[in-house]
N, C-alpha and C. Protein backbone atom coordinates (compact mmCIF):
# COMPACT_ATOMS: atom_id res chain seq x y z
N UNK A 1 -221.33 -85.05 4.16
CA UNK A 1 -222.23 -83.97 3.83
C UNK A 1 -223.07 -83.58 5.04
N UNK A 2 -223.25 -85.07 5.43
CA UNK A 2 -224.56 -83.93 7.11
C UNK A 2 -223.34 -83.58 7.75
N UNK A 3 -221.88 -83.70 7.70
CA UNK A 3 -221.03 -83.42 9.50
C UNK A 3 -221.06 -81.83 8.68
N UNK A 4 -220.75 -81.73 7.81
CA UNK A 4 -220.77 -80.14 7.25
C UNK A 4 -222.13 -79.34 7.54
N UNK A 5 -223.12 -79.75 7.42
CA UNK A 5 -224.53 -79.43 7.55
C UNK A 5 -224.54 -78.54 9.22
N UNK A 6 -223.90 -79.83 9.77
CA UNK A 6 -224.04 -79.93 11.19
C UNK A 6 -223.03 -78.39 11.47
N UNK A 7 -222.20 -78.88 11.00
CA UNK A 7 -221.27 -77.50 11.33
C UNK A 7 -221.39 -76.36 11.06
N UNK A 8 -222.02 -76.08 9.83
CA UNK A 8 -222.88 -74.86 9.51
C UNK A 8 -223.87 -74.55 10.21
N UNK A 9 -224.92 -75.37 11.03
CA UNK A 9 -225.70 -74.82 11.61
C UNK A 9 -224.94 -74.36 13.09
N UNK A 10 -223.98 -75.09 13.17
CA UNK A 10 -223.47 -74.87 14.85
C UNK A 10 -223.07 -73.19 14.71
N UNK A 11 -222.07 -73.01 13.15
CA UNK A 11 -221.03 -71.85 13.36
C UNK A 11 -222.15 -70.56 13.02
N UNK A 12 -223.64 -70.69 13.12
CA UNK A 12 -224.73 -70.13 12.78
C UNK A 12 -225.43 -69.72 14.15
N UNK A 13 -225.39 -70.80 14.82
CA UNK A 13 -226.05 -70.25 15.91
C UNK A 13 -224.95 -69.66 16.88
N UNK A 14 -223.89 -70.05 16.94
CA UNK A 14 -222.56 -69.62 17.74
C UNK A 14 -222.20 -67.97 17.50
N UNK A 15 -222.49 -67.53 16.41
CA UNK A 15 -222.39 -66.06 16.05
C UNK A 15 -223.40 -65.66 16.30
N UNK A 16 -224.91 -66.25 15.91
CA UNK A 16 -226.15 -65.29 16.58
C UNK A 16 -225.51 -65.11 18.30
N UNK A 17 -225.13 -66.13 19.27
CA UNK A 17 -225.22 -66.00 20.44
C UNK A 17 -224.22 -64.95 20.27
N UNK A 18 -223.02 -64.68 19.78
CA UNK A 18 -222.11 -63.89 19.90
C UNK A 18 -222.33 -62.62 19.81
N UNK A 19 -223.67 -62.73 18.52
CA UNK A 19 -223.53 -60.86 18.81
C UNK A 19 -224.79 -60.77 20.08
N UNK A 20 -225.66 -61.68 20.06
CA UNK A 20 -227.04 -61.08 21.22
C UNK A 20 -226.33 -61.54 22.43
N UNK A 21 -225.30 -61.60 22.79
CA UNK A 21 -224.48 -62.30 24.15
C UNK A 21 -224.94 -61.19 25.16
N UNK A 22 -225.49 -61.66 26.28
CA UNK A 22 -226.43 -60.54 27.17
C UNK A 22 -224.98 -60.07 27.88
N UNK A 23 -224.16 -60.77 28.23
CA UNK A 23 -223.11 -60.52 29.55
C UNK A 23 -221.86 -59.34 28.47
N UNK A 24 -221.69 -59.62 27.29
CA UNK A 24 -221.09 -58.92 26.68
C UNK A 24 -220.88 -57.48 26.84
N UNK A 25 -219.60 -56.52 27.54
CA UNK A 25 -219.54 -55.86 28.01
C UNK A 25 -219.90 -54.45 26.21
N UNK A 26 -220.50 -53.94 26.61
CA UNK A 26 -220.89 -53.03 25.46
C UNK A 26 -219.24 -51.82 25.26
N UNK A 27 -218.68 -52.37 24.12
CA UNK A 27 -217.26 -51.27 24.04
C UNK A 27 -217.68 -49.81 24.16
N UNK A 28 -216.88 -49.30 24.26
CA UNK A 28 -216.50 -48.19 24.21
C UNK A 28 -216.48 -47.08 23.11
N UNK A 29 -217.39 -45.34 23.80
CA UNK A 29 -217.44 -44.83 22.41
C UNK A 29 -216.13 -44.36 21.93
N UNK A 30 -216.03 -44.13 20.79
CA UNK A 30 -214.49 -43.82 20.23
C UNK A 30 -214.28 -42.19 20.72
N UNK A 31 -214.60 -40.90 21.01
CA UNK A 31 -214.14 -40.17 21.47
C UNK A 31 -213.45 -40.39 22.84
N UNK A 32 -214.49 -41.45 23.85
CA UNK A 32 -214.23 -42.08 24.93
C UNK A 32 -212.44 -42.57 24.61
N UNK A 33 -212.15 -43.37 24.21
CA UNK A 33 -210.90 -43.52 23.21
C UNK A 33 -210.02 -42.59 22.72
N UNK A 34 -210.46 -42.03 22.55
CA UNK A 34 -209.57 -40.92 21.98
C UNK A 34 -209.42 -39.81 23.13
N UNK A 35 -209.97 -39.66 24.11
CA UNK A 35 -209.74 -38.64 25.53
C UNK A 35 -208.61 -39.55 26.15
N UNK A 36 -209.20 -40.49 26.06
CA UNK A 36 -207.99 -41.81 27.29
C UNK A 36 -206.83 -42.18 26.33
N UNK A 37 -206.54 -41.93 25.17
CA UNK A 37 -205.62 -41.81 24.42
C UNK A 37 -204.45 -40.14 24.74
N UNK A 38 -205.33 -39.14 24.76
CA UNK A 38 -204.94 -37.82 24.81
C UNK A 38 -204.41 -38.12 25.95
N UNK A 39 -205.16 -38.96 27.18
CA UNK A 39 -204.58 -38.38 28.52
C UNK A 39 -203.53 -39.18 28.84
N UNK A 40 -203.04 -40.33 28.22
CA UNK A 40 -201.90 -41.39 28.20
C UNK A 40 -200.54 -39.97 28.80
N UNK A 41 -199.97 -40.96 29.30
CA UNK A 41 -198.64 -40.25 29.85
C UNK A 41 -197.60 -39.76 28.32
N UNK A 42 -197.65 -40.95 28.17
CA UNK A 42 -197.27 -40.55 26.71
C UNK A 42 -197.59 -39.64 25.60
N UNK A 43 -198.66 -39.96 25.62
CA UNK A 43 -199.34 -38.87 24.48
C UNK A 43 -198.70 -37.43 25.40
N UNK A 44 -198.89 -37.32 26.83
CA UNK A 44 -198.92 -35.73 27.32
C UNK A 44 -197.49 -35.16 26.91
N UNK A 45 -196.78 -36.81 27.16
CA UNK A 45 -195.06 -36.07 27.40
C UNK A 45 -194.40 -35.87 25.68
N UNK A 46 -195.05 -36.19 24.30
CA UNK A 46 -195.41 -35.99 23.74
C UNK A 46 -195.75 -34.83 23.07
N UNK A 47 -196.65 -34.67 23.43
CA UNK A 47 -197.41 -32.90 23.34
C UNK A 47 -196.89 -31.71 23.79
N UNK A 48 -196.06 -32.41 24.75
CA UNK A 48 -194.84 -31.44 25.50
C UNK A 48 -194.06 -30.80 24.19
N UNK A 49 -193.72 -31.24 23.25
CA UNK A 49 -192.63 -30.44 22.59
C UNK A 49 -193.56 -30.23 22.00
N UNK A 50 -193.24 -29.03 21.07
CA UNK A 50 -194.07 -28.15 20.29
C UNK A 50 -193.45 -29.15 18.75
N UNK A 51 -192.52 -29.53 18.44
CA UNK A 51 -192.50 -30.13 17.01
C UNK A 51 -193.50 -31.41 16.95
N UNK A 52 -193.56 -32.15 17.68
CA UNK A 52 -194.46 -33.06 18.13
C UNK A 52 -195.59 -32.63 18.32
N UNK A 53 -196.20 -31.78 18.90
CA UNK A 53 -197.54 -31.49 19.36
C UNK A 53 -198.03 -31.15 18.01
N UNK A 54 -197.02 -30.67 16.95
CA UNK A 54 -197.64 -30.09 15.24
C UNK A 54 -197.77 -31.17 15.09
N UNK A 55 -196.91 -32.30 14.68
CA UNK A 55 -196.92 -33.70 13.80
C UNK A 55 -198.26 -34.54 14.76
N UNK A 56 -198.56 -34.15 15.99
CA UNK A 56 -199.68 -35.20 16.55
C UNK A 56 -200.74 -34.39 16.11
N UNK A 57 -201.03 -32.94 15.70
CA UNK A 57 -202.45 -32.82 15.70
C UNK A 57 -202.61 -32.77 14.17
N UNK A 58 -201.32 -32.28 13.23
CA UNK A 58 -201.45 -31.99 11.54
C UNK A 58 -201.34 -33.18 10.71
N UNK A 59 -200.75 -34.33 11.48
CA UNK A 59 -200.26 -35.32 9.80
C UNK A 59 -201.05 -36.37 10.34
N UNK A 60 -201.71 -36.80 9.17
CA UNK A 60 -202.51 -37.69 8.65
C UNK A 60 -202.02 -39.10 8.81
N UNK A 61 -200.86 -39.60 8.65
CA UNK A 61 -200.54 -40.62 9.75
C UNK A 61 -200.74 -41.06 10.96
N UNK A 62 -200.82 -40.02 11.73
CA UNK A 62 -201.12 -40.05 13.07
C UNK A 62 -202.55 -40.41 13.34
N UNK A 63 -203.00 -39.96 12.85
CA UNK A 63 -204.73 -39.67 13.02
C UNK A 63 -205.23 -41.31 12.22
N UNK A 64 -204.15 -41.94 11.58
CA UNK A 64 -204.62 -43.28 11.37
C UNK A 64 -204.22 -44.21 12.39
N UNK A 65 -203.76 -43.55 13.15
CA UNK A 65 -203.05 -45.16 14.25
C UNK A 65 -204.12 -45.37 15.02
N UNK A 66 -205.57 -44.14 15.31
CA UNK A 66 -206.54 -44.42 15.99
C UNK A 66 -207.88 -44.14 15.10
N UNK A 67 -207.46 -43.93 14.04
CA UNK A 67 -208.60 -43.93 12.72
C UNK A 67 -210.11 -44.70 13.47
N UNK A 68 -210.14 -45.86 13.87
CA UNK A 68 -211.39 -46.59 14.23
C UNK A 68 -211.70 -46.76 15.47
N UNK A 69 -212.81 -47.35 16.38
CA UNK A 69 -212.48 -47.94 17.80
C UNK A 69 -211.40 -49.25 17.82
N UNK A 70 -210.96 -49.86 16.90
CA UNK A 70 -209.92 -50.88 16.90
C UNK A 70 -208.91 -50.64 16.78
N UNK A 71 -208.55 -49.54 16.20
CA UNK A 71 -206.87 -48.99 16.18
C UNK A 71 -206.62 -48.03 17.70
N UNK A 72 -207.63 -47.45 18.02
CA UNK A 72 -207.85 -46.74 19.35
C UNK A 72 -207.77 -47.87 20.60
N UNK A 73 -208.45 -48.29 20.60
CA UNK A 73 -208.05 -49.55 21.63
C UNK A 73 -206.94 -50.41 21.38
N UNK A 74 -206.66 -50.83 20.17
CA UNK A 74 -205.37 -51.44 20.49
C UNK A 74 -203.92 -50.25 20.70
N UNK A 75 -204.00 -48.91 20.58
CA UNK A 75 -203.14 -48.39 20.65
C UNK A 75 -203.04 -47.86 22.00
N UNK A 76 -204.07 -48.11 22.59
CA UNK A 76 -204.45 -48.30 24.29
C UNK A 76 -203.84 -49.30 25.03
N UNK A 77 -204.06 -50.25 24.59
CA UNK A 77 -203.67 -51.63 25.23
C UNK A 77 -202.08 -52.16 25.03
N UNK A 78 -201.63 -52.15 23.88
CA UNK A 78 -200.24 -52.59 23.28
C UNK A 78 -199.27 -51.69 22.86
N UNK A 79 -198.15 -51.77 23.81
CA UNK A 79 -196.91 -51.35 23.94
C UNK A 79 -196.11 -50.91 22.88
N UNK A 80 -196.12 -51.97 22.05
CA UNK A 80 -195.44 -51.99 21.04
C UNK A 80 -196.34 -50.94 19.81
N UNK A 81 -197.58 -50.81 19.44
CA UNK A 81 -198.13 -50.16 18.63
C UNK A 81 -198.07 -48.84 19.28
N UNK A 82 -198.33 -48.61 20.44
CA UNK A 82 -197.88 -47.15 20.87
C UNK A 82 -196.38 -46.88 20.73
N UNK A 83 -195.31 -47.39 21.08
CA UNK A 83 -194.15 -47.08 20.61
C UNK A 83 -193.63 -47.32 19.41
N UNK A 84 -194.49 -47.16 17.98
CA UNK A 84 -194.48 -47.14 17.13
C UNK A 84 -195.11 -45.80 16.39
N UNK A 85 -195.79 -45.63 17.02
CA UNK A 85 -196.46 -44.38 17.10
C UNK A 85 -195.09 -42.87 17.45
N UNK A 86 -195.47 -42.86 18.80
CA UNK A 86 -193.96 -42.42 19.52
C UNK A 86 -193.14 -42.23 18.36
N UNK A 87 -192.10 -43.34 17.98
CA UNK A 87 -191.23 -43.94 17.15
C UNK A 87 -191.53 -42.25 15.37
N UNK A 88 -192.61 -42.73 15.03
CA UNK A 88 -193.00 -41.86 13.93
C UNK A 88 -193.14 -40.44 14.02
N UNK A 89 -193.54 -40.24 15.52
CA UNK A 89 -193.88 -38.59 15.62
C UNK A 89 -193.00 -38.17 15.56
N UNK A 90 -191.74 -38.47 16.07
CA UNK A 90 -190.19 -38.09 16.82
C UNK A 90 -189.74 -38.50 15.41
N UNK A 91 -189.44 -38.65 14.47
CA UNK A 91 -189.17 -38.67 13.25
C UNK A 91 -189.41 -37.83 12.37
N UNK A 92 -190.74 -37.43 12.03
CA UNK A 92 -191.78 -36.59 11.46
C UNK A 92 -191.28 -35.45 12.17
N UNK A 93 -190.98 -34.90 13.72
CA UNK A 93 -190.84 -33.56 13.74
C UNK A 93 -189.59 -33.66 14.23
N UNK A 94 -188.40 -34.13 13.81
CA UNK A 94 -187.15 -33.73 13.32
C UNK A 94 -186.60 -33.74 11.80
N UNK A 95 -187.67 -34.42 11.13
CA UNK A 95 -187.50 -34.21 10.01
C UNK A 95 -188.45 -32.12 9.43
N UNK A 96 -188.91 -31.97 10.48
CA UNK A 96 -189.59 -30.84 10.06
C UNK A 96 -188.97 -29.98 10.89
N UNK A 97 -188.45 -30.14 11.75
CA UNK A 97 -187.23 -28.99 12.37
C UNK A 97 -186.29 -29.03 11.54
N UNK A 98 -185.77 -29.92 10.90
CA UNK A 98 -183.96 -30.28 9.91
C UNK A 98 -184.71 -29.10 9.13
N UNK A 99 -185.88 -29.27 8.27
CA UNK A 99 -186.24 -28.35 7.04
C UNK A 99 -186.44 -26.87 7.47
N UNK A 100 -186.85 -26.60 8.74
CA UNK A 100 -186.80 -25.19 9.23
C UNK A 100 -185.32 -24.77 9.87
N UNK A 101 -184.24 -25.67 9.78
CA UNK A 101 -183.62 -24.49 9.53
C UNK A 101 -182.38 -24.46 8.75
C-alpha cells in the first residue's frame, strides 16, 4: 500500500514537471501546420491536377487527416500517413472523373 502511495505521488509530480517543463519547445500553431502541409512537395504535385485539387479542398475526408495539431504534424512527419492520404485523393478523383463521364 505505501509502494503504491509512493508511486502515485511520483506519477503526480512527473506530469506537473511535464506540463510546466521550462525547456519544452512550445508546438506549433495549427495554421502554421497546415501552410507547411500546403507547401509539401506533395501536397503541390497533388494540387497539380485539377481532379485532385477538388477532392483536396471539397471532401471531408481529407480535411480529417489534419483535423487537429496531431493529425497535422504527424501527417508532416510520417511517410506512410501521407501516402495514405495521396493513396485516397487519387482514388476519390478517379472515382469522380469515372462518374463524369
Amino acid at each position: 500500500m505505501f509502494l503504491i502511495g509512493i508511486l502515485v505521488v511520483v506519477a503526480i509530480f512527473a506530469e506537473i514537471f511535464h506540463r510546466l517543463n521550462p525547456w519544452k519547445k512550445p508546438e506549433p500553431a495549427y495554421e502554421e501546420l497546415v501552410a507547411q502541409i500546403k507547401e509539401a512537395d506533395w501536397y503541390r504535385e497533388l494540387a497539380r491536377d485539377e481532379a485532385c485539387r477538388h477532392v483536396l479542398e471539397n471532401d471531408p475526408h481529407v480535411q480529417a487527416y489534419y483535423a487537429s495539431t496531431y493529425e497535422a504534424q504527424r501527417l508532416l512527419a510520417q511517410e506512410g500517413f501521407q501516402l495514405g492520404l495521396i493513396d485516397y485523393v487519387k482514388e476519390q478523383a478517379a472515382k469522380s472523373q469515372a462518374k463524369s463521364h
